[in-house]
C-alpha atoms as a PDB file:
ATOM      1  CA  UNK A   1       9.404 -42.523 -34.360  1.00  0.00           C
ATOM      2  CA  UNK A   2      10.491 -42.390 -30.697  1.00  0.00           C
ATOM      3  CA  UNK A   3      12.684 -38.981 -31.388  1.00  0.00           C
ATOM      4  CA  UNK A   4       9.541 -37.719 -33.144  1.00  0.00           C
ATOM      5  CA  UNK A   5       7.968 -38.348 -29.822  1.00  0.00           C
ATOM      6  CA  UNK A   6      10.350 -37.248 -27.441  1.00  0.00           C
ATOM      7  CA  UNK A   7      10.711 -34.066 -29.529  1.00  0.00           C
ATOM      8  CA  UNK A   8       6.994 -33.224 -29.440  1.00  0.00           C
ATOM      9  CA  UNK A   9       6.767 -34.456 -25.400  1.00  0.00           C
ATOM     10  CA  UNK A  10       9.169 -31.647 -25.121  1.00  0.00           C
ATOM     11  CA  UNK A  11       8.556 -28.918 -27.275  1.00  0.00           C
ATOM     12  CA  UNK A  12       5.826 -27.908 -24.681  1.00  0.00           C
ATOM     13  CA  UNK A  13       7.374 -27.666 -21.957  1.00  0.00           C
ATOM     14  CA  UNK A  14      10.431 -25.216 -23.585  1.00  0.00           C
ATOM     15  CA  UNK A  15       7.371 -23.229 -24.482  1.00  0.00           C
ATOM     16  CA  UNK A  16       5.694 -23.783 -21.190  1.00  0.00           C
ATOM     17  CA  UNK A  17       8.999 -22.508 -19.452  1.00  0.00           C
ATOM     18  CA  UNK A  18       9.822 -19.537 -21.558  1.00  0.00           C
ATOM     19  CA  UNK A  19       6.240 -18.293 -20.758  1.00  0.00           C
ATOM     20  CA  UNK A  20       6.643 -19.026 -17.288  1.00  0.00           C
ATOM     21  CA  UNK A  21      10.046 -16.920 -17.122  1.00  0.00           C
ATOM     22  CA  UNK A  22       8.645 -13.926 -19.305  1.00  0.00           C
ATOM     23  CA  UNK A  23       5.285 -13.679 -16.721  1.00  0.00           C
ATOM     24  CA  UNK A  24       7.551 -13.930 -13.756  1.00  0.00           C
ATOM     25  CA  UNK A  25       9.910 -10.592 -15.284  1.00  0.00           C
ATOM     26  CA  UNK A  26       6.559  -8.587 -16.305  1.00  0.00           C
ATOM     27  CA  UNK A  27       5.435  -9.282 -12.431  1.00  0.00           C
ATOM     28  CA  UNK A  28       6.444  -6.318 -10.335  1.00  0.00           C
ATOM     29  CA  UNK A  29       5.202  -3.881  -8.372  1.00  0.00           C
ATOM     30  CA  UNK A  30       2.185  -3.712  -5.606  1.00  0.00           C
ATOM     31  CA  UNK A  31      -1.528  -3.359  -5.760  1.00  0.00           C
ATOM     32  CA  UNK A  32      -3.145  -1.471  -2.951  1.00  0.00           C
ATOM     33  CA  UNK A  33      -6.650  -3.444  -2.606  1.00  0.00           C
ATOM     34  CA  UNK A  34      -8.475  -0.750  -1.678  1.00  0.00           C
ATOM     35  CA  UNK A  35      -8.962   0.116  -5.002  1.00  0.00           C
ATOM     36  CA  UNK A  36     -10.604  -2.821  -5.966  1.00  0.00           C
ATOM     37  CA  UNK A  37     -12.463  -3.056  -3.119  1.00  0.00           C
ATOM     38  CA  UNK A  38     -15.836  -3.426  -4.258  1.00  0.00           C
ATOM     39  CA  UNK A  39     -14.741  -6.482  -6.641  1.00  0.00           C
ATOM     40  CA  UNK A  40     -12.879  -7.963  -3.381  1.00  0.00           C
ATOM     41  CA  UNK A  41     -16.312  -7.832  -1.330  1.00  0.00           C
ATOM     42  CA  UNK A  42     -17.765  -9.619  -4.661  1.00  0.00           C
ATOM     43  CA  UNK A  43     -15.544 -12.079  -5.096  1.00  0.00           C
ATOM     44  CA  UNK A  44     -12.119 -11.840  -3.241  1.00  0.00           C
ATOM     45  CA  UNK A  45     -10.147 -15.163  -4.619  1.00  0.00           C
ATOM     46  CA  UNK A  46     -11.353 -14.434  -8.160  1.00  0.00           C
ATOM     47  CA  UNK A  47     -10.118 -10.733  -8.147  1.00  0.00           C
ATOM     48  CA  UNK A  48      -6.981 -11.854  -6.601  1.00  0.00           C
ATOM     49  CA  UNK A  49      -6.290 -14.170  -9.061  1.00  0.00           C
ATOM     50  CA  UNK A  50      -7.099 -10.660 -11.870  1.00  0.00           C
ATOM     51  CA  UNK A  51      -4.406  -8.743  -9.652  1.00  0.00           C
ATOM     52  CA  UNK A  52      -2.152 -11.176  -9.913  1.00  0.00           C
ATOM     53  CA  UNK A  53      -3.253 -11.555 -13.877  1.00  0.00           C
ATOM     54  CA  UNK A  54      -2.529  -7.941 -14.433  1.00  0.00           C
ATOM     55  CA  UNK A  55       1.334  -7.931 -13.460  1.00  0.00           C
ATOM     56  CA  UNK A  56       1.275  -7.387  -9.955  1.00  0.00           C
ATOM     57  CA  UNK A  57       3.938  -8.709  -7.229  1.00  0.00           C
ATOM     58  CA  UNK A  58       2.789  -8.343  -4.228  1.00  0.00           C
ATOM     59  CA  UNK A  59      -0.294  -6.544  -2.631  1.00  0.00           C
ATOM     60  CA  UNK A  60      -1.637  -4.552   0.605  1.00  0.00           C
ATOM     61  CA  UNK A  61      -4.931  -5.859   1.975  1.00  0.00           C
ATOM     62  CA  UNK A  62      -7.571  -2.999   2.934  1.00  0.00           C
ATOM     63  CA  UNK A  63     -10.289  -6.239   4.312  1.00  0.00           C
ATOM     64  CA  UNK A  64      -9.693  -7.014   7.816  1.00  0.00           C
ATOM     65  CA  UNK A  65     -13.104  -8.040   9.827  1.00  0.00           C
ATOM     66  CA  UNK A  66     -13.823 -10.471  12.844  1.00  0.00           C
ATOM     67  CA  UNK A  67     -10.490 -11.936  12.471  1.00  0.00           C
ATOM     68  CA  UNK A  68     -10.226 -12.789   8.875  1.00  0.00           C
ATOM     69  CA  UNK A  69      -8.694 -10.628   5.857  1.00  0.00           C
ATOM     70  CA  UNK A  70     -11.482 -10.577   3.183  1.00  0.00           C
ATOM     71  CA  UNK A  71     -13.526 -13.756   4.831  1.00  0.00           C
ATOM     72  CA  UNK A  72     -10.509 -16.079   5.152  1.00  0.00           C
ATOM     73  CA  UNK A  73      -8.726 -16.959   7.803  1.00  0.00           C
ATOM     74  CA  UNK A  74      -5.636 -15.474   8.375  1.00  0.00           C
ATOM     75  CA  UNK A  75      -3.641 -19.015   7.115  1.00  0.00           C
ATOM     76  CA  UNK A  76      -6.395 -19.268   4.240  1.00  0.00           C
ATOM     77  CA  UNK A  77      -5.364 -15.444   2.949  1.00  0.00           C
ATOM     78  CA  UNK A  78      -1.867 -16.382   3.072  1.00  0.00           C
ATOM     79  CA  UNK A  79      -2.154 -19.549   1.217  1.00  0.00           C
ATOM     80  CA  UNK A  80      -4.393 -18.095  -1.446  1.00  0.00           C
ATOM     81  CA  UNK A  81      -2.105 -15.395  -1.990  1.00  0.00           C
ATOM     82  CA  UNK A  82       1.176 -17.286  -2.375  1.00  0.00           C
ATOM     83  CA  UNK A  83      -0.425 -20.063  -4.707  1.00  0.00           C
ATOM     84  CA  UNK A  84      -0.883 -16.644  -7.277  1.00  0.00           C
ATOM     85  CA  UNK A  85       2.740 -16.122  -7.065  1.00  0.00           C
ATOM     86  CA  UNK A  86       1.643 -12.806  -4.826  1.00  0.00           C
ATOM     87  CA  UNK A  87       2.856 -11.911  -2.085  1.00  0.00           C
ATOM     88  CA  UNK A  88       1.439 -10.010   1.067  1.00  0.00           C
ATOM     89  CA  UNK A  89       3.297  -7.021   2.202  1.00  0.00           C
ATOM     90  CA  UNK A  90       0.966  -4.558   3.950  1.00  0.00           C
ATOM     91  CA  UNK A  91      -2.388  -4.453   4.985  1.00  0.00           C
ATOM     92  CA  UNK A  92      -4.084  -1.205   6.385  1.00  0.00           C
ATOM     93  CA  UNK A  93      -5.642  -1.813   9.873  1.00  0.00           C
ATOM     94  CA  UNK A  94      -8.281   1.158  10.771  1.00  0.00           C
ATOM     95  CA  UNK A  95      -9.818  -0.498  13.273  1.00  0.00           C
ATOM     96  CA  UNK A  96      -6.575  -0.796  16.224  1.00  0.00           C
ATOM     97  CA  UNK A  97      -7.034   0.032  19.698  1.00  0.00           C
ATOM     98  CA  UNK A  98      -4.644  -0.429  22.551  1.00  0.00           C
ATOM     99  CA  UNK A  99      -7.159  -3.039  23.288  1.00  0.00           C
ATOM    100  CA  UNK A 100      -7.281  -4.927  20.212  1.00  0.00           C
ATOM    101  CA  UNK A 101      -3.563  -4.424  19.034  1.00  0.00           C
ATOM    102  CA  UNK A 102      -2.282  -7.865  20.180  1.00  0.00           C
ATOM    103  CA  UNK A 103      -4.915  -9.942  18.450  1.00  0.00           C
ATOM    104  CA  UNK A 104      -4.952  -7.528  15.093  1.00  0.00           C
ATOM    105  CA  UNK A 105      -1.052  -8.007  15.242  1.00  0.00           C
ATOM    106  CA  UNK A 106      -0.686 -12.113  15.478  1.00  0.00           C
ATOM    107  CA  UNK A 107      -3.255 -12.072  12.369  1.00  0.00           C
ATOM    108  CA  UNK A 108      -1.130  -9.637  10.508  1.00  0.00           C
ATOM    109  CA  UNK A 109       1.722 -11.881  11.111  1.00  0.00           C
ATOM    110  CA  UNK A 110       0.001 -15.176  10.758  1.00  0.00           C
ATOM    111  CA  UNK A 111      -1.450 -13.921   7.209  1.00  0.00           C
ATOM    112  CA  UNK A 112       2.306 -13.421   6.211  1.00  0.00           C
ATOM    113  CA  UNK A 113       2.309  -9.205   6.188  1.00  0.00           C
ATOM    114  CA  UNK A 114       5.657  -7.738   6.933  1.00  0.00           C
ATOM    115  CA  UNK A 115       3.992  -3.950   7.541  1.00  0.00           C
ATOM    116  CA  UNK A 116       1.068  -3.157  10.329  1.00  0.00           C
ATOM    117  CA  UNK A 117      -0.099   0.219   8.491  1.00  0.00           C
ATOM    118  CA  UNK A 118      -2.521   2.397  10.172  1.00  0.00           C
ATOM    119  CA  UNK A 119      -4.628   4.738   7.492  1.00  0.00           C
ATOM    120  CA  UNK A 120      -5.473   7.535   9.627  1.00  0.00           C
ATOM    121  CA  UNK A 121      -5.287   8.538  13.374  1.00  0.00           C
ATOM    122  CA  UNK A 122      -6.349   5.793  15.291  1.00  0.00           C
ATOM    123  CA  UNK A 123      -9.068   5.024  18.060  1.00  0.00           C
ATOM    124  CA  UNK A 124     -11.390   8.161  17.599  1.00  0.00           C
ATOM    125  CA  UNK A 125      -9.137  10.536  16.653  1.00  0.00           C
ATOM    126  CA  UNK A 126      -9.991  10.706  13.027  1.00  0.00           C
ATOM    127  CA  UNK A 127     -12.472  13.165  11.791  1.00  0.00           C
ATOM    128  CA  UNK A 128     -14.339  14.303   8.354  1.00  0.00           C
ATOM    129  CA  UNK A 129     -16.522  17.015   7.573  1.00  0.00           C
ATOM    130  CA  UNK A 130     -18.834  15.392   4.906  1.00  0.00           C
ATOM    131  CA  UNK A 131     -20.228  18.748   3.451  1.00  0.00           C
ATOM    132  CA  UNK A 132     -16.632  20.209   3.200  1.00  0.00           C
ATOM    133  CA  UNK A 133     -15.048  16.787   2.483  1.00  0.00           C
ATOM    134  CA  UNK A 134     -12.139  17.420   4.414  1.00  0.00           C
ATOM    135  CA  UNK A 135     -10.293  15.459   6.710  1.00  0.00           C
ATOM    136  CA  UNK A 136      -8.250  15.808  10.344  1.00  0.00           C
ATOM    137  CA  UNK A 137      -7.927  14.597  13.386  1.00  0.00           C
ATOM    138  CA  UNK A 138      -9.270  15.648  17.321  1.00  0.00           C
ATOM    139  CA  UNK A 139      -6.969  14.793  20.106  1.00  0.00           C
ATOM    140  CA  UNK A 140      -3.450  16.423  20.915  1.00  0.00           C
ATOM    141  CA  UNK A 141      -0.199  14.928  18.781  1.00  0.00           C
ATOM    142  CA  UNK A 142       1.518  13.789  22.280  1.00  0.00           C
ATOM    143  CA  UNK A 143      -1.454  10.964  22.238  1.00  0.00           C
ATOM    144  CA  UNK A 144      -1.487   9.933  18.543  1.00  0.00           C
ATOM    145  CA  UNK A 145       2.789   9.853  18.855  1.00  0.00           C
ATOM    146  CA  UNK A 146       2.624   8.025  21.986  1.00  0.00           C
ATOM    147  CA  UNK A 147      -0.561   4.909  21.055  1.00  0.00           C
ATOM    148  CA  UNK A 148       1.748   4.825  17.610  1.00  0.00           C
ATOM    149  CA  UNK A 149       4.759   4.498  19.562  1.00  0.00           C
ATOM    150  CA  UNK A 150       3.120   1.717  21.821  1.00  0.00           C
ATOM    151  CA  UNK A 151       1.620  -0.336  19.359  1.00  0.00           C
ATOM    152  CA  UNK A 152       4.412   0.205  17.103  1.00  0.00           C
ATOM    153  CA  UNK A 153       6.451  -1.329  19.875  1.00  0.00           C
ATOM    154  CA  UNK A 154       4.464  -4.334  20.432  1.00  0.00           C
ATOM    155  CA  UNK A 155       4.891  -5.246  16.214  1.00  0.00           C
ATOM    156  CA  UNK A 156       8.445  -4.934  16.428  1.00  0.00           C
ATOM    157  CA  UNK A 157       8.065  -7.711  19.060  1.00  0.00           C
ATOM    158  CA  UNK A 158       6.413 -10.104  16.755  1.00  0.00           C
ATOM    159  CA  UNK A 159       8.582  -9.879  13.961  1.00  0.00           C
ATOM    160  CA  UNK A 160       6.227  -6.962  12.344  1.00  0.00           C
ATOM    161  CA  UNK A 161       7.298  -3.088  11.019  1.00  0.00           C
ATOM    162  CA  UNK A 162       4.374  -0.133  11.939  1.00  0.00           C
ATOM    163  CA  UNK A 163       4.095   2.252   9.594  1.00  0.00           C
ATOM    164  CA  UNK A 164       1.476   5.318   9.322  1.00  0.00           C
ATOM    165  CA  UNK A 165       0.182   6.399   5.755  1.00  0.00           C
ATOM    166  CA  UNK A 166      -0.899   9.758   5.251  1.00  0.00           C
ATOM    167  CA  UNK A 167      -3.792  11.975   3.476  1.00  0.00           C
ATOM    168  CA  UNK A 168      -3.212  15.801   3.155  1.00  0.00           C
ATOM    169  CA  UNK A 169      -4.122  17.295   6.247  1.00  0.00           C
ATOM    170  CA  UNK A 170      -1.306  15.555   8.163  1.00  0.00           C
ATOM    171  CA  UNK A 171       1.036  17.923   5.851  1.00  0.00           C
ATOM    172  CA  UNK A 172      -0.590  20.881   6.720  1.00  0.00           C
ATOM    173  CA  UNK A 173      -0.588  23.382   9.741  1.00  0.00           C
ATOM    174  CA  UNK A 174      -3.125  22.652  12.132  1.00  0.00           C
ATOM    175  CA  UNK A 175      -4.755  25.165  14.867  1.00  0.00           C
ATOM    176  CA  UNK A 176      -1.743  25.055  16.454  1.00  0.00           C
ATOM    177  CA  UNK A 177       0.532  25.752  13.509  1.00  0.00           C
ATOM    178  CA  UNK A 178       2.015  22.258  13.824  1.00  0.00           C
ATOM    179  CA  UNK A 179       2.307  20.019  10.761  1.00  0.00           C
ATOM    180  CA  UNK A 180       1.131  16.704  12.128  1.00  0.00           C
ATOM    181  CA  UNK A 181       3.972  14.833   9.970  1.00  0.00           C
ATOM    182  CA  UNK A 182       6.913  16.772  11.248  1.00  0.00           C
ATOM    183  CA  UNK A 183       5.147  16.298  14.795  1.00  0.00           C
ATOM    184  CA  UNK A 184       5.295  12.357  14.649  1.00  0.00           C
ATOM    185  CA  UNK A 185       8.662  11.996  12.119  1.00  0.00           C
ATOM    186  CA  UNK A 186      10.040  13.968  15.457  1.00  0.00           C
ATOM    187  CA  UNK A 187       8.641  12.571  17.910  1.00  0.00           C
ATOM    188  CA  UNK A 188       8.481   9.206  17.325  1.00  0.00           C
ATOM    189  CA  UNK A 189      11.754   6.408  17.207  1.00  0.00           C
ATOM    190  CA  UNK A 190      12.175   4.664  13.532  1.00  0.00           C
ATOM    191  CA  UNK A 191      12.428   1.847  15.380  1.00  0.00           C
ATOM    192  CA  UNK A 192       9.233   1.353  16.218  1.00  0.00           C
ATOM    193  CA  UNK A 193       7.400   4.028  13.883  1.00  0.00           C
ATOM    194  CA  UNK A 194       7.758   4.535   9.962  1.00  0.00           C
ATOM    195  CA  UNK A 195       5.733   5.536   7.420  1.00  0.00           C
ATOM    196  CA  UNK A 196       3.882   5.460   4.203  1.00  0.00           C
ATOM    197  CA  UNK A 197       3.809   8.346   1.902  1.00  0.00           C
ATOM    198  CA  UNK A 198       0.604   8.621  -0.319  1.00  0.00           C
ATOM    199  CA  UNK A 199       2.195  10.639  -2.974  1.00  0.00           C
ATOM    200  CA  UNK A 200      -0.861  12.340  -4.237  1.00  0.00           C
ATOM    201  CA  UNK A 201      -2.081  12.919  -0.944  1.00  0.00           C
ATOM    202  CA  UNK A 202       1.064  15.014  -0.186  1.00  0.00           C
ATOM    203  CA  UNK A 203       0.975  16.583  -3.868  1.00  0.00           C
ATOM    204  CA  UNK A 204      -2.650  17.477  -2.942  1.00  0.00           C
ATOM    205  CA  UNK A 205      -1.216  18.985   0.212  1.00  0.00           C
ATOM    206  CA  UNK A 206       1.206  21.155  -1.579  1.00  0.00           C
ATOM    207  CA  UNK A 207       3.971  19.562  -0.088  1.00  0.00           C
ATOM    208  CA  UNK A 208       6.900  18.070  -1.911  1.00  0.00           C
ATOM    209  CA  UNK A 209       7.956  14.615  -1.330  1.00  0.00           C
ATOM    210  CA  UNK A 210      11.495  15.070  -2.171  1.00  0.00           C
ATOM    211  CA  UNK A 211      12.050  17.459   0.621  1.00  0.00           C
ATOM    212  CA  UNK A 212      10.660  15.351   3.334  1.00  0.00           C
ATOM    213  CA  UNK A 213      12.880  12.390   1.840  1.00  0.00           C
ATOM    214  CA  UNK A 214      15.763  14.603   2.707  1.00  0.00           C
ATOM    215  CA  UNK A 215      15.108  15.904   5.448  1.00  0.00           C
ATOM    216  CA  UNK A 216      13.967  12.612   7.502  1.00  0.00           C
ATOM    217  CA  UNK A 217      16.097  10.201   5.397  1.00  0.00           C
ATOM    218  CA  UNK A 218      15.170   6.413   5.901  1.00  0.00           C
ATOM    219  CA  UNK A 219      11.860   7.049   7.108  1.00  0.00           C
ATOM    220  CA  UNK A 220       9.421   6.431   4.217  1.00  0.00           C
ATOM    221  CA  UNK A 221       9.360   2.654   3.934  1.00  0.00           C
ATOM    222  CA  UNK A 222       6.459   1.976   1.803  1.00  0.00           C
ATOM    223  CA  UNK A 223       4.864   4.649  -1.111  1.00  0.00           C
ATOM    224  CA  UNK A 224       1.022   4.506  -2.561  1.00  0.00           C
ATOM    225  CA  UNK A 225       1.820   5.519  -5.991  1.00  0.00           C
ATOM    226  CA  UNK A 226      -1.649   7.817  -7.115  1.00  0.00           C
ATOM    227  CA  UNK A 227      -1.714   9.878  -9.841  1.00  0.00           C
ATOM    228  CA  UNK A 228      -3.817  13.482 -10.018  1.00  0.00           C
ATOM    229  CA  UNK A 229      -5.499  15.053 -13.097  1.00  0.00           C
ATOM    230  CA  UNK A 230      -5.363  18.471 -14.063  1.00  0.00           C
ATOM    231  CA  UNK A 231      -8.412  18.824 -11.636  1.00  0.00           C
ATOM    232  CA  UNK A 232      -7.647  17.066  -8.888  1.00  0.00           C
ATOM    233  CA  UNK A 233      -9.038  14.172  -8.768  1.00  0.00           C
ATOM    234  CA  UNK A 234      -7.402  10.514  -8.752  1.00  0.00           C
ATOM    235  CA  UNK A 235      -5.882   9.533 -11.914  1.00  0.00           C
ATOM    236  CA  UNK A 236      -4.520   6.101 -13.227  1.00  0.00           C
ATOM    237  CA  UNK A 237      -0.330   6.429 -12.994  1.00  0.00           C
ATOM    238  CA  UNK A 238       1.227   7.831 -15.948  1.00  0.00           C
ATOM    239  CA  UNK A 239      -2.012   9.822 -16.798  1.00  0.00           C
ATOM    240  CA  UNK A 240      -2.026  12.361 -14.447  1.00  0.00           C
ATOM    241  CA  UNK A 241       0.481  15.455 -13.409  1.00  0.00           C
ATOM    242  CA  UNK A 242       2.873  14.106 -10.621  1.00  0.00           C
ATOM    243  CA  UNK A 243       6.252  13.864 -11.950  1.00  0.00           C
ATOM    244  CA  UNK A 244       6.919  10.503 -10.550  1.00  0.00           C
ATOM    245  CA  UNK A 245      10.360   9.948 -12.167  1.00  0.00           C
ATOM    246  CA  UNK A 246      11.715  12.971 -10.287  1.00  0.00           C
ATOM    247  CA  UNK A 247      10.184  11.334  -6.862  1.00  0.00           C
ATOM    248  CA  UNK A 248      11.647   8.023  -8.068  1.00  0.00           C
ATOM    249  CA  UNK A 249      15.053   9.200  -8.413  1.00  0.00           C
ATOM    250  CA  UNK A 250      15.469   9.747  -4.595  1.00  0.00           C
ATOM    251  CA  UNK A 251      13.603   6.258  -3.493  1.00  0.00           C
ATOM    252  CA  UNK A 252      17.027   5.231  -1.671  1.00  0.00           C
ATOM    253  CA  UNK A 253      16.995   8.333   0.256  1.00  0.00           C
ATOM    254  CA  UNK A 254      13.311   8.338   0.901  1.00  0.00           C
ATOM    255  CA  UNK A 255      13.836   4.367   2.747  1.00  0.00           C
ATOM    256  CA  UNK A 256      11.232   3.311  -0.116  1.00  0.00           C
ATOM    257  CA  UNK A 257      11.538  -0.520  -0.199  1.00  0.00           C
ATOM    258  CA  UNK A 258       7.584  -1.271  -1.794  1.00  0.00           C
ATOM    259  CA  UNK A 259       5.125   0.883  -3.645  1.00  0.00           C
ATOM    260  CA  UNK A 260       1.321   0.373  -4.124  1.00  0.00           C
ATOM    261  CA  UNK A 261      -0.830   1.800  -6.679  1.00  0.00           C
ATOM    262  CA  UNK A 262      -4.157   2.846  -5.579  1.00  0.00           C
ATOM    263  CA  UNK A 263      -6.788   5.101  -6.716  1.00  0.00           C
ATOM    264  CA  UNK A 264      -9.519   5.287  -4.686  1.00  0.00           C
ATOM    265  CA  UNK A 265     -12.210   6.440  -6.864  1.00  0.00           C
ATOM    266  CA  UNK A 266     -12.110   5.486 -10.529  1.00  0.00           C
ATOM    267  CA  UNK A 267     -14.727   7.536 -12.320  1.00  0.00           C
ATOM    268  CA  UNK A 268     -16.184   6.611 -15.408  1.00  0.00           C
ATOM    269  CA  UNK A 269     -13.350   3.478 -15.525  1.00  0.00           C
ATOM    270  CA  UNK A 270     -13.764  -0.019 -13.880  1.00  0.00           C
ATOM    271  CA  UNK A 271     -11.395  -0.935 -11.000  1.00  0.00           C
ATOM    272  CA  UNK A 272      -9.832  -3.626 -12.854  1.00  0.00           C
ATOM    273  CA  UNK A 273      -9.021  -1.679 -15.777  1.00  0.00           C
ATOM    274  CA  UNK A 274      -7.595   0.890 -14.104  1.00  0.00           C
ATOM    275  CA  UNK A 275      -5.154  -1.326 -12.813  1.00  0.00           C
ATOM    276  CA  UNK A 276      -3.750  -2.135 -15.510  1.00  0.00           C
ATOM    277  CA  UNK A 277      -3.744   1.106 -16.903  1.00  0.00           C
ATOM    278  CA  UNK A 278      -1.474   2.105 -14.023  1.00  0.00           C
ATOM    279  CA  UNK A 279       0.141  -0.750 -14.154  1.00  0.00           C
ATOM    280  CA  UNK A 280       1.679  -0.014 -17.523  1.00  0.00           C
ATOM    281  CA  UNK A 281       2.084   3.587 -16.531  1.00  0.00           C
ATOM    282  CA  UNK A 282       4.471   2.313 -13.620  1.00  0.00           C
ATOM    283  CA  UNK A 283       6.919  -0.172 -16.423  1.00  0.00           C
ATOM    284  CA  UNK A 284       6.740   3.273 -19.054  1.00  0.00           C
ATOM    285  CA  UNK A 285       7.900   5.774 -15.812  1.00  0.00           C
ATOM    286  CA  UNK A 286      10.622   3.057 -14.488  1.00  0.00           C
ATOM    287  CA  UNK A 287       9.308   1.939 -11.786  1.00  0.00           C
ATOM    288  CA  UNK A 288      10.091  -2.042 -11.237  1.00  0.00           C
END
């Protein structure tokens, strides 16, 4: 009777750890938050705990207000995060001024993110034409290389890495028949100034990733993996025209050491579901 016992006492736990070890080899890849960000103003723990649920890693927050990342407290967010089994790479921080840099930065790093990634041209300098729907930027390049290059220099101080993502315009000629990107990968020092390459962004530009990879080597630490349709728009990975495995195969080159899916509209699909759509579009391309 006692082996009976002692066989049944552990029969769930061999089952208990086999699941555990088959979750923890599905789990890969990042989730850019943004693209659930309507859930994450709803309820942030629960959709956390969905991310998580859907395969993912690690994440990049997209929720910083008064101080807190999505209404916690820096230490609460990082907490929260970890007890998923997630962990907190990036977060995008629109809102940094030379003023406000210090205070933004010892959040980042007390919320446990290794990248401070600025969206789009900082302090002012960001523009869109609603009717049109396009984007740019007002201000000359020696500013926007020199306040990345200064706050840039005050995260490698605390332990942090400064990276800028990209839309399309920054791949394109402007008045001056200066590609913004080529401007800043030139202008600024890797040491304090990296990047993160939206790939559909670029596609959208007409720009090919691979040829900035090899041409500024090392610099493109982090990727936002988006997919386009056949008209344009955002597409779940795997459904849409990039030809991600090509872009994959020159990741080393490129620096790449994370990747985030994100889709920042999702039509006539729900955020969540889309994320695991893409999600299973990243394991059938090879990404891992």
């Amino acid at each position: 009777m006692k082996k009976i016992l002692v066989t049944k006492g552990i029969l769930p736990l061999v089952s208990m750890f086999f699941a555990t070890t088959f979750y923890a080899q599905e789990s890969f890849g990042g989730l850019a938050l943004y693209t659930v960000r309507e859930n994450m103003g709803e309820d942030a723990k629960a959709t956390l705990q969905k991310v998580a649920d859907a395969g993912y890693a690690y994440i990049e927050a997209a929720g910083y207000a008064d101080g807190k990342f999505y209404g916690m407290t820096p230490q609460d967010f990082k907490s929260y995060v970890e007890s998923l089994g997630l962990t907190p790479v990036s977060t995008h921080m629109g809102g940094v001024t030379l003023e406000n840099a210090d205070q933004q930065i010892a959040d980042t790093k007390a919320a446990g993110f290794e990248y401070f990634t600025i969206p789009v041209p900082p302090m002012g300098m960001f523009t869109f034409d609603p009717e049109n729907r396009t984007m740019g930027m007002k201000g000359t390049m020696e500013d926007f290389a020199e306040i990345l290059t200064t706050i840039g220099k005050k995260c490698e101080a605390a332990g942090l890495k400064l990276l800028y993502h990209n839309h399309d315009f920054e791949y394109k000629d402007n008045e001056d028949g200066i590609k913004p990107i080529v401007y800043l990968l030139e202008n600024t020092d890797s040491k304090y100034v990296n990047f993160q390459m939206d790939l559909y962004w670029v596609t959208r530009a007409e720009a090919d990733p691979v040829s900035y990879f090899e041409k500024y080597p090392g610099r493109f630490k982090l990727w936002h993996v988006k997919d386009m349709d056949e008209e344009g728009k955002f597409a779940p990975v795997g459904e849409g025209t990039i030809d991600f495995k090509r872009i994959l195969d020159k990741k080393d080159t490129s620096g790449m050491e994370k990747y985030f899916v994100e889709q920042d509209m999702t039509w006539d699909k729900k955020p969540l579901e889309v994320i695991k759509i893409s999600h299973k579009g990243l394991k059938e391309i090879g990404f891992k």
